[in-house]
C-alpha atoms as a PDB file:
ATOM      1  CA  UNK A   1      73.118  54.708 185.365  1.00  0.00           C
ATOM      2  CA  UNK A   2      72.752  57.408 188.136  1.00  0.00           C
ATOM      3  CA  UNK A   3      73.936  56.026 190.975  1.00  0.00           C
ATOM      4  CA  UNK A   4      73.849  52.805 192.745  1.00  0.00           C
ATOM      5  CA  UNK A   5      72.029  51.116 195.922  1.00  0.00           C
ATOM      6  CA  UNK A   6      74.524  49.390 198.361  1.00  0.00           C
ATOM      7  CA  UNK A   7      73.268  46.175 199.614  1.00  0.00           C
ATOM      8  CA  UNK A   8      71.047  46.909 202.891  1.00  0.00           C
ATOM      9  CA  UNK A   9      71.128  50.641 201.931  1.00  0.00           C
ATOM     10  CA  UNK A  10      66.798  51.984 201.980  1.00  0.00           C
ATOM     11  CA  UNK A  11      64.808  53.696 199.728  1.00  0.00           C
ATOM     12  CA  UNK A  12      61.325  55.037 199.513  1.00  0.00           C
ATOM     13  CA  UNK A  13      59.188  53.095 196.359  1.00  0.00           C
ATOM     14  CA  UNK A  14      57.942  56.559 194.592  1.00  0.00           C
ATOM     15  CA  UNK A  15      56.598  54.842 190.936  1.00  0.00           C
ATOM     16  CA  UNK A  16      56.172  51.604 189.761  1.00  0.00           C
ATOM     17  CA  UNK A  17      56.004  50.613 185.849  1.00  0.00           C
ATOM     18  CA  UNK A  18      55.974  46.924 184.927  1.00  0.00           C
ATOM     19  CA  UNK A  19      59.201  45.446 186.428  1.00  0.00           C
ATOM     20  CA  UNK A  20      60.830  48.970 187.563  1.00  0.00           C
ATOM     21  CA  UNK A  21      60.653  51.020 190.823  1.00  0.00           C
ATOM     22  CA  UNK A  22      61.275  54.709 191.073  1.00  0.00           C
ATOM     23  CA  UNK A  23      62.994  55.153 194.179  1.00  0.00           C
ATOM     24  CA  UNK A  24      64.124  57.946 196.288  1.00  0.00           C
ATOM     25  CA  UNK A  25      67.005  56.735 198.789  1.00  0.00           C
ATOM     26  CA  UNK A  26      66.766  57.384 202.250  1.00  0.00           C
ATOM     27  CA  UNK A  27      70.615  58.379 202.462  1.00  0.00           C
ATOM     28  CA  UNK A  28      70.846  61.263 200.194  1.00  0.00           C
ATOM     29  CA  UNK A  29      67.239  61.480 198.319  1.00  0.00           C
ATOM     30  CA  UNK A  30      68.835  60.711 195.178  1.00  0.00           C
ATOM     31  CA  UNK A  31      66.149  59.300 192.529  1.00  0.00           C
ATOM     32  CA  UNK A  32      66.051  56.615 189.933  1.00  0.00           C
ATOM     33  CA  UNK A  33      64.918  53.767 188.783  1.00  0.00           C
ATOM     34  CA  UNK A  34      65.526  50.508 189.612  1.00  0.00           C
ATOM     35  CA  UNK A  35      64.442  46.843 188.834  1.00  0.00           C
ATOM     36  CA  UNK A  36      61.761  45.073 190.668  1.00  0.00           C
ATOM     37  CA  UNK A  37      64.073  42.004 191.482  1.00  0.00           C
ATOM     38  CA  UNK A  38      66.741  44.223 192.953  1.00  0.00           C
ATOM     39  CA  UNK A  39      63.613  45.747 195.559  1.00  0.00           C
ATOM     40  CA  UNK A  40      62.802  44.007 199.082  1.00  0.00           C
ATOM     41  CA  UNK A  41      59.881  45.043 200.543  1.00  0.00           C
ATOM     42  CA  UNK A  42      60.624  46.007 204.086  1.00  0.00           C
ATOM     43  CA  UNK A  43      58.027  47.417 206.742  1.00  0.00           C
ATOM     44  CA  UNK A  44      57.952  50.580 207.730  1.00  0.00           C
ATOM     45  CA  UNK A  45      58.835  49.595 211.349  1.00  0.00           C
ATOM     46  CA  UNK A  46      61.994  47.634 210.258  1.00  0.00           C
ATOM     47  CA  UNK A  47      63.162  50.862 208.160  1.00  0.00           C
ATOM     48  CA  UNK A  48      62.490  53.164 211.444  1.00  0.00           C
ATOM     49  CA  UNK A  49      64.842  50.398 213.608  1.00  0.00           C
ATOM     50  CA  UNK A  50      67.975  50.436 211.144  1.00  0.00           C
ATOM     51  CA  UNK A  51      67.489  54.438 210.872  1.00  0.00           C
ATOM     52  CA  UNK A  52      67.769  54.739 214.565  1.00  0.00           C
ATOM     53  CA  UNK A  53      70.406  52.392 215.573  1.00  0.00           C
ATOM     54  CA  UNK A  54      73.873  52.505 214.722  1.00  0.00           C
ATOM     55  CA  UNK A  55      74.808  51.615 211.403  1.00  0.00           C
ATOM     56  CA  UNK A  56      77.148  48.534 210.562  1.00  0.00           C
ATOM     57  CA  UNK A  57      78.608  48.280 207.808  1.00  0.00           C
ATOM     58  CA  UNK A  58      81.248  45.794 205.742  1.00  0.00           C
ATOM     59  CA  UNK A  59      84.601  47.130 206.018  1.00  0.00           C
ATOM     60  CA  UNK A  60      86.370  44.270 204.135  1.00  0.00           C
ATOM     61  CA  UNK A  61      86.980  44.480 200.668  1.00  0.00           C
ATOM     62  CA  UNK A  62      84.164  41.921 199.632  1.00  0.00           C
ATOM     63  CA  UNK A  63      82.301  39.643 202.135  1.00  0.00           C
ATOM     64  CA  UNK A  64      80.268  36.410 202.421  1.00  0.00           C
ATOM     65  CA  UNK A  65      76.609  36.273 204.021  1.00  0.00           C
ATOM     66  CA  UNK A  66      74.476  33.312 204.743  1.00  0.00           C
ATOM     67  CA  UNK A  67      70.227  33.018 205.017  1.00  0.00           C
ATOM     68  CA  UNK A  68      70.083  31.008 208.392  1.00  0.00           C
ATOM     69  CA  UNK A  69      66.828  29.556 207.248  1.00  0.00           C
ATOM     70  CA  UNK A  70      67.529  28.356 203.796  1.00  0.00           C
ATOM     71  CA  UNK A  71      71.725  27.792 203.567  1.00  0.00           C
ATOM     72  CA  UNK A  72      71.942  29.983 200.470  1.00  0.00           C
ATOM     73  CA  UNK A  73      74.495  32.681 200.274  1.00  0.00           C
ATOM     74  CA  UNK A  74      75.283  36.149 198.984  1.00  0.00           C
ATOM     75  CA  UNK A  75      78.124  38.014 198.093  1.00  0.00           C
ATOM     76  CA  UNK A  76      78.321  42.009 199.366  1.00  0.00           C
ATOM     77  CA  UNK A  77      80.945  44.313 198.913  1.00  0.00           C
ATOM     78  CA  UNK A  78      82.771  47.217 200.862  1.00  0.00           C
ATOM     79  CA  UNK A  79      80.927  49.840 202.731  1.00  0.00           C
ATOM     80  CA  UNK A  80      77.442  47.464 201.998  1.00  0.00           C
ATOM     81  CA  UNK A  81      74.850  47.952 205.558  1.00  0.00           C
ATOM     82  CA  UNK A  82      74.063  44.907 207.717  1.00  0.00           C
ATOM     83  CA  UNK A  83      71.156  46.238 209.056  1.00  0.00           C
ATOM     84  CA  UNK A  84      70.222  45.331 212.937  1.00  0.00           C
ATOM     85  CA  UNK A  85      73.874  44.061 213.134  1.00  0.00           C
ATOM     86  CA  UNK A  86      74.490  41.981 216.740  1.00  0.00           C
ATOM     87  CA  UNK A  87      76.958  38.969 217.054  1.00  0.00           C
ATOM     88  CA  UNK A  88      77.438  38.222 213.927  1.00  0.00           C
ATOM     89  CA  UNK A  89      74.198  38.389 212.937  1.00  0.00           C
ATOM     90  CA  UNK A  90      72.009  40.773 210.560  1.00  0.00           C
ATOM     91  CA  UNK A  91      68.293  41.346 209.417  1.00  0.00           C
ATOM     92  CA  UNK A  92      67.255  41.777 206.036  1.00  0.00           C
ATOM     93  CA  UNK A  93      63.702  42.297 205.761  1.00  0.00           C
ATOM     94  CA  UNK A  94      62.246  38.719 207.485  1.00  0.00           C
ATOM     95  CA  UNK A  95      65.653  37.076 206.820  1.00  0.00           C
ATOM     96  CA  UNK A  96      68.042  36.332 209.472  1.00  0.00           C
ATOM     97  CA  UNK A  97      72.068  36.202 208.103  1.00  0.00           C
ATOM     98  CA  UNK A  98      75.310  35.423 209.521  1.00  0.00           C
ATOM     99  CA  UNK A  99      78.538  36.309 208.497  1.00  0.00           C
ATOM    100  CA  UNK A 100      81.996  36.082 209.773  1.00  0.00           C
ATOM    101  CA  UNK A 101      83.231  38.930 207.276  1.00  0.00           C
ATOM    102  CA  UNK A 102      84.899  41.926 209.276  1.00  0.00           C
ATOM    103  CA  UNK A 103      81.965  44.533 210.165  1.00  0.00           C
ATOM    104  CA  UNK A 104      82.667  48.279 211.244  1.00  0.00           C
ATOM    105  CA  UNK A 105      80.411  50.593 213.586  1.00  0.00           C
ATOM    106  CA  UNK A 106      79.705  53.917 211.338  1.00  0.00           C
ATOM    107  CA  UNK A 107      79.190  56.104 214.771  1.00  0.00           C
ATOM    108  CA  UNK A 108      77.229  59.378 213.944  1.00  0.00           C
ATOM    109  CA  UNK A 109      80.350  61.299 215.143  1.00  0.00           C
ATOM    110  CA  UNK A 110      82.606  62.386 211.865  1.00  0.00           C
ATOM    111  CA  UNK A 111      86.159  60.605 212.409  1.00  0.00           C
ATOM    112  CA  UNK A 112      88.962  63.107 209.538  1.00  0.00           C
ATOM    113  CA  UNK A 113      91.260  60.638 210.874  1.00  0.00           C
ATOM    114  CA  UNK A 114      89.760  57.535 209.216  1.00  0.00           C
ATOM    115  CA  UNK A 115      89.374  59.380 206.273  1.00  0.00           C
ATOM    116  CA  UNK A 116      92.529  58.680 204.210  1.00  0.00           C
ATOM    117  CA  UNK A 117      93.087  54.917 205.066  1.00  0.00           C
ATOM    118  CA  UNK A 118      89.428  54.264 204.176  1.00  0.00           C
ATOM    119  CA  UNK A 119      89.659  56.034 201.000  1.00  0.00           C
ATOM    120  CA  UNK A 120      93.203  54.356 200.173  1.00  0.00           C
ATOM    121  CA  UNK A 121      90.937  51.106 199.956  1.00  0.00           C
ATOM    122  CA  UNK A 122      89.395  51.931 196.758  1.00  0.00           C
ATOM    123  CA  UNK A 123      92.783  52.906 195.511  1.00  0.00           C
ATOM    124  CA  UNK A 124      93.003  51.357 191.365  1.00  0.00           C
ATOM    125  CA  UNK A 125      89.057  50.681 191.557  1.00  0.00           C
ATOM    126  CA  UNK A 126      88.348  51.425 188.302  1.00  0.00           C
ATOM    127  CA  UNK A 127      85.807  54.366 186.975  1.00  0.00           C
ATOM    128  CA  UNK A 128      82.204  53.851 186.708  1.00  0.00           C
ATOM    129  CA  UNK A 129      79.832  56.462 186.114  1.00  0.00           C
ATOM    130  CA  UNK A 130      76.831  56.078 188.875  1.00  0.00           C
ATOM    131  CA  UNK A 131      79.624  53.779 190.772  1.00  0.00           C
ATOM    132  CA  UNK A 132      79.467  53.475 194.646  1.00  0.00           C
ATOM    133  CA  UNK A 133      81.486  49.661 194.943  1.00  0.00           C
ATOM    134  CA  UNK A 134      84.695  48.614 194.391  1.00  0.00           C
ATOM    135  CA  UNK A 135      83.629  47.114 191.022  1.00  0.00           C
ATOM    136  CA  UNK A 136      83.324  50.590 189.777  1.00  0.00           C
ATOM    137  CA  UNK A 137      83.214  54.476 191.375  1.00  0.00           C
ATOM    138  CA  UNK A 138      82.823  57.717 190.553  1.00  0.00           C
ATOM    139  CA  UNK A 139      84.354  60.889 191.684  1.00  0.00           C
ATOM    140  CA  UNK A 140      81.210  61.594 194.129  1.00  0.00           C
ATOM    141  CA  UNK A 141      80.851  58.240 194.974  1.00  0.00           C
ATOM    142  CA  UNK A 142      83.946  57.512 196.156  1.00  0.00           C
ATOM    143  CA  UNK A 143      83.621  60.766 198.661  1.00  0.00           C
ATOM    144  CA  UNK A 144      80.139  59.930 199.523  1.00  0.00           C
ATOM    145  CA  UNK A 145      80.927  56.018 200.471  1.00  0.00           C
ATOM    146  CA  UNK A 146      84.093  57.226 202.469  1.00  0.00           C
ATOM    147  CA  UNK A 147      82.893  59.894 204.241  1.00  0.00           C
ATOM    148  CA  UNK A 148      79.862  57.674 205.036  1.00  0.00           C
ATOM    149  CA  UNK A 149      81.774  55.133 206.547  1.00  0.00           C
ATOM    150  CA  UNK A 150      83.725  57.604 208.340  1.00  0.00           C
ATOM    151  CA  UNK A 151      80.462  59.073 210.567  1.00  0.00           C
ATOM    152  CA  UNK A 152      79.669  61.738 208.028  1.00  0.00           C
ATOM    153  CA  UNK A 153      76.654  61.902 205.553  1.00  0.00           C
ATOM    154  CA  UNK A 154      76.793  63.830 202.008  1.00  0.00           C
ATOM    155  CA  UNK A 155      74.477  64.514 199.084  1.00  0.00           C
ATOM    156  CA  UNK A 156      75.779  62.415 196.078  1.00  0.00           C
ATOM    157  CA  UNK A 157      76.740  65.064 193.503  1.00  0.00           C
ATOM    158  CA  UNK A 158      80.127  66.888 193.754  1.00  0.00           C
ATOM    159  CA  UNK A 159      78.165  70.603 192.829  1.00  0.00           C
ATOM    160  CA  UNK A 160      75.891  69.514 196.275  1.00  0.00           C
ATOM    161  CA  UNK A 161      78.875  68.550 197.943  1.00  0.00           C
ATOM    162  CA  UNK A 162      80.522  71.381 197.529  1.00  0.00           C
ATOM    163  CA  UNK A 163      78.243  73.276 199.275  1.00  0.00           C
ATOM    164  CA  UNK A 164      78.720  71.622 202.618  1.00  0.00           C
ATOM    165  CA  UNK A 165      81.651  72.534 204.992  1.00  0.00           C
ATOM    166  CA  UNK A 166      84.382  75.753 205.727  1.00  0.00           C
ATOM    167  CA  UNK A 167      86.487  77.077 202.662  1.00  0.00           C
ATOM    168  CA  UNK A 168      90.177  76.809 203.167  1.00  0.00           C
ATOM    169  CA  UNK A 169      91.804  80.053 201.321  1.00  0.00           C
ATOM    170  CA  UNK A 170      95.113  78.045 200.344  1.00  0.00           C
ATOM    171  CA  UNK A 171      96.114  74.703 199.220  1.00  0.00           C
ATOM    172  CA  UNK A 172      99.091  74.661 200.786  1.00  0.00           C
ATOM    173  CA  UNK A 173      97.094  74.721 203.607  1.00  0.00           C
ATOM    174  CA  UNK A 174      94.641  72.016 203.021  1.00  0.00           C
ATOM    175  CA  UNK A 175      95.196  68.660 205.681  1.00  0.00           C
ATOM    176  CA  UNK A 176      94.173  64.844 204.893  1.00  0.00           C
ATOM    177  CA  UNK A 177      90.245  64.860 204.831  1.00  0.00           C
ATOM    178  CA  UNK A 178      89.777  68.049 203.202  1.00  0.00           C
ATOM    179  CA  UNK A 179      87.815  67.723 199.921  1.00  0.00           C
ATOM    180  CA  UNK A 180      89.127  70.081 196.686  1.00  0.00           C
ATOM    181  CA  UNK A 181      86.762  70.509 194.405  1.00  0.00           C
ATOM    182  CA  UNK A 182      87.039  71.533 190.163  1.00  0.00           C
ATOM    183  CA  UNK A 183      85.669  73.199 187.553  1.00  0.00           C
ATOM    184  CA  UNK A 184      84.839  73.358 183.964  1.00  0.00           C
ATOM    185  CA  UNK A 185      85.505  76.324 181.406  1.00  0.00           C
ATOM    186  CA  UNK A 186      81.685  77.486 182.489  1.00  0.00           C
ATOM    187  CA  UNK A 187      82.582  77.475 185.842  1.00  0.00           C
ATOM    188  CA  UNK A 188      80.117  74.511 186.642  1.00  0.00           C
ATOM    189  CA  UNK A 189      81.562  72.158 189.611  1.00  0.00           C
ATOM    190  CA  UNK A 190      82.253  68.425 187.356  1.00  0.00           C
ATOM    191  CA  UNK A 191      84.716  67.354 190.207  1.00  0.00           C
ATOM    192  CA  UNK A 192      86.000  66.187 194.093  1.00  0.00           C
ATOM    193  CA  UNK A 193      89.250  64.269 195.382  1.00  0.00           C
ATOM    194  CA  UNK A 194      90.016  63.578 198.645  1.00  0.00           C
ATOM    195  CA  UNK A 195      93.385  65.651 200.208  1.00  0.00           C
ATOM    196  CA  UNK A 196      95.137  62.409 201.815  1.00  0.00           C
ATOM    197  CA  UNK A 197      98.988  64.187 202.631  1.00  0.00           C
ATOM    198  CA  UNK A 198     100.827  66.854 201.427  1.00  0.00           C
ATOM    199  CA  UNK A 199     100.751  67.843 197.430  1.00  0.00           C
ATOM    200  CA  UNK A 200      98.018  65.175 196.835  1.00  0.00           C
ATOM    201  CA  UNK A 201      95.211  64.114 196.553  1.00  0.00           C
ATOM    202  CA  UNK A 202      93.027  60.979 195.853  1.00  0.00           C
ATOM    203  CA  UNK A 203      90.060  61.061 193.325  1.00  0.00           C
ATOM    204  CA  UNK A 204      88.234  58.672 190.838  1.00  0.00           C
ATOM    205  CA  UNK A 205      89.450  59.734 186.890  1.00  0.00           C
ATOM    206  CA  UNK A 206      89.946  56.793 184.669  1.00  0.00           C
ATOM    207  CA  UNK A 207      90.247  54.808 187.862  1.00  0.00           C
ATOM    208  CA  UNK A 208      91.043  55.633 191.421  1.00  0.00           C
ATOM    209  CA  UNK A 209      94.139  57.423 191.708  1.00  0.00           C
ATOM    210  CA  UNK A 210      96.580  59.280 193.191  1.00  0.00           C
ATOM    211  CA  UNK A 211      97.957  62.682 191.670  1.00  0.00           C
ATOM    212  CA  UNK A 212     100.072  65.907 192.554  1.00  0.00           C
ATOM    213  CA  UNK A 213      98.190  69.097 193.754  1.00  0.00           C
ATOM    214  CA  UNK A 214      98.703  72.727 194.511  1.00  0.00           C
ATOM    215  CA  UNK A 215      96.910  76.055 194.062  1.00  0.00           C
ATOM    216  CA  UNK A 216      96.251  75.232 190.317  1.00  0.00           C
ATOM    217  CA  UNK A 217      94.562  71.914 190.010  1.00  0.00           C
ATOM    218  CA  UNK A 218      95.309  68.214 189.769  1.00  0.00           C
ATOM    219  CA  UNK A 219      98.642  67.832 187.889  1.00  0.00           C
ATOM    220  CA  UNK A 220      98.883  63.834 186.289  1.00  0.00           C
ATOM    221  CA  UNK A 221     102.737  62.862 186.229  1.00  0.00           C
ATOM    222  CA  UNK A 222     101.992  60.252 183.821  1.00  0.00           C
ATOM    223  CA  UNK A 223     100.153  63.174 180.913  1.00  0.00           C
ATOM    224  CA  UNK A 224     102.847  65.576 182.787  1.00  0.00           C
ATOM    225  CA  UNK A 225     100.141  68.181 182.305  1.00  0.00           C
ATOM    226  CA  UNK A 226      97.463  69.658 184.629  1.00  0.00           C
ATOM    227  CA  UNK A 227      94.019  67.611 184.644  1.00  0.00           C
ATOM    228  CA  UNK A 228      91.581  69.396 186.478  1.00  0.00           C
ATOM    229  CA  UNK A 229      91.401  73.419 187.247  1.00  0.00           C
ATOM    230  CA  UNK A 230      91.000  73.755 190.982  1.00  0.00           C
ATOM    231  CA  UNK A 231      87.793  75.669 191.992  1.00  0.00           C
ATOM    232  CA  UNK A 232      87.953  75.390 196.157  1.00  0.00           C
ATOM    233  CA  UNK A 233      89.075  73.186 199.104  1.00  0.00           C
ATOM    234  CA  UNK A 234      86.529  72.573 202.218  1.00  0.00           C
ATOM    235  CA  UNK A 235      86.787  71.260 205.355  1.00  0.00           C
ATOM    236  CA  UNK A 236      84.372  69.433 206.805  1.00  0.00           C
END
């Protein structure tokens, strides 16, 4: 596994092979494959309506959603889109839902403040390589989903993250929001946490955690040894 789709999240159909789609995602252009089942066709109208209008998205920890034609009802998880959200009420593809779960705007303005209590919701999630739910998340994921829901939009991969945003020269001078980002012994980016207060930081190793940090890396009290060599701190 890759990376995952979040429920209402759209994608461009690239391949198809028997009962799998190669699909490029509209949120980051991140490719894989996926299985037919999974796939609702959409039109291309309905894709241009959720891509201009502000995006609403499930900002309880798991949620309930019911078809309004047929009864039945699906589960959906944190940070999942309700696409052409109004009153309690959300599109997907021909099929109107309702659902009385809690449901947060994602405005197109980046909100640092909202950065740390979002992420502290995935707090103990445990890893998942791919992982963008809280049934499993990986390093990336976790910063992608938060920032997301925060206003801000970032490639999927820490290295491509990375590359976004203002270096900050110290650690002791990184504030909640920033993202630090580690290296390997080649010097190849494998790593991200999210700065949430002073001396720490939150990130997705083993499960979601959070450790000690300074100039030299992630320190683990538990392994009482450093975990992950710092590289460099951005602010975005």
């Amino acid at each position: 596994m890759v990376s995952q789709i979040l429920f209402g999240e759209t994608y461009n159909i690239l391949e198809e092979k028997g009962n799998w789609l190669l699909v490029s995602m509209h949120l980051d252009n991140y490719k894989g494959w996926i299985d037919r089942k999974q796939s609702m066709q959409v039109t291309d109208e309905f894709v241009g309506k959720v891509r201009h209008r502000s995006n609403h998205v499930l900002a309880d920890k798991t949620g309930e959603a019911t078809c309004r034609s047929d009864g039945s009802k699906i589960l959906i998880t944190k940070g999942s889109h309700l696409p052409l959200y109004e009153n309690g009420m959300f599109h997907l593809g021909h099929k109107l839902y309702s659902t009385t779960s809690k449901v947060k705007i994602v405005h197109r303005k980046f909100v640092v403040s909202k950065v740390s209590s979002t992420a502290l919701a995935y707090l103990n999630v445990p890893y998942l390589w791919g992982g963008r739910s809280l049934t499993g998340i990986d390093c990336s994921g976790l910063v992608q989903v938060v920032y997301h829901i925060c206003g801000l939009d970032l490639p999927r991969d820490a290295s491509q993250q990375a590359q976004r945003g203002s270096a900050i020269d110290f650690a002791d001078e990184a504030m909640p929001g920033d993202l630090a980002f580690f290296d390997n012994l080649a010097g190849e980016i494998i790593h991200v946490g999210i700065i949430i207060g002073p001396d720490l930081i939150l990130h997705a190793s083993g499960q979601v955690r959070i450790d000690k940090f300074d100039h030299n890396g992630i320190f683990n009290t538990e392994q009482g040894t450093y975990t992950h060599s710092l590289r460099i701190i951005k602010r975005l």
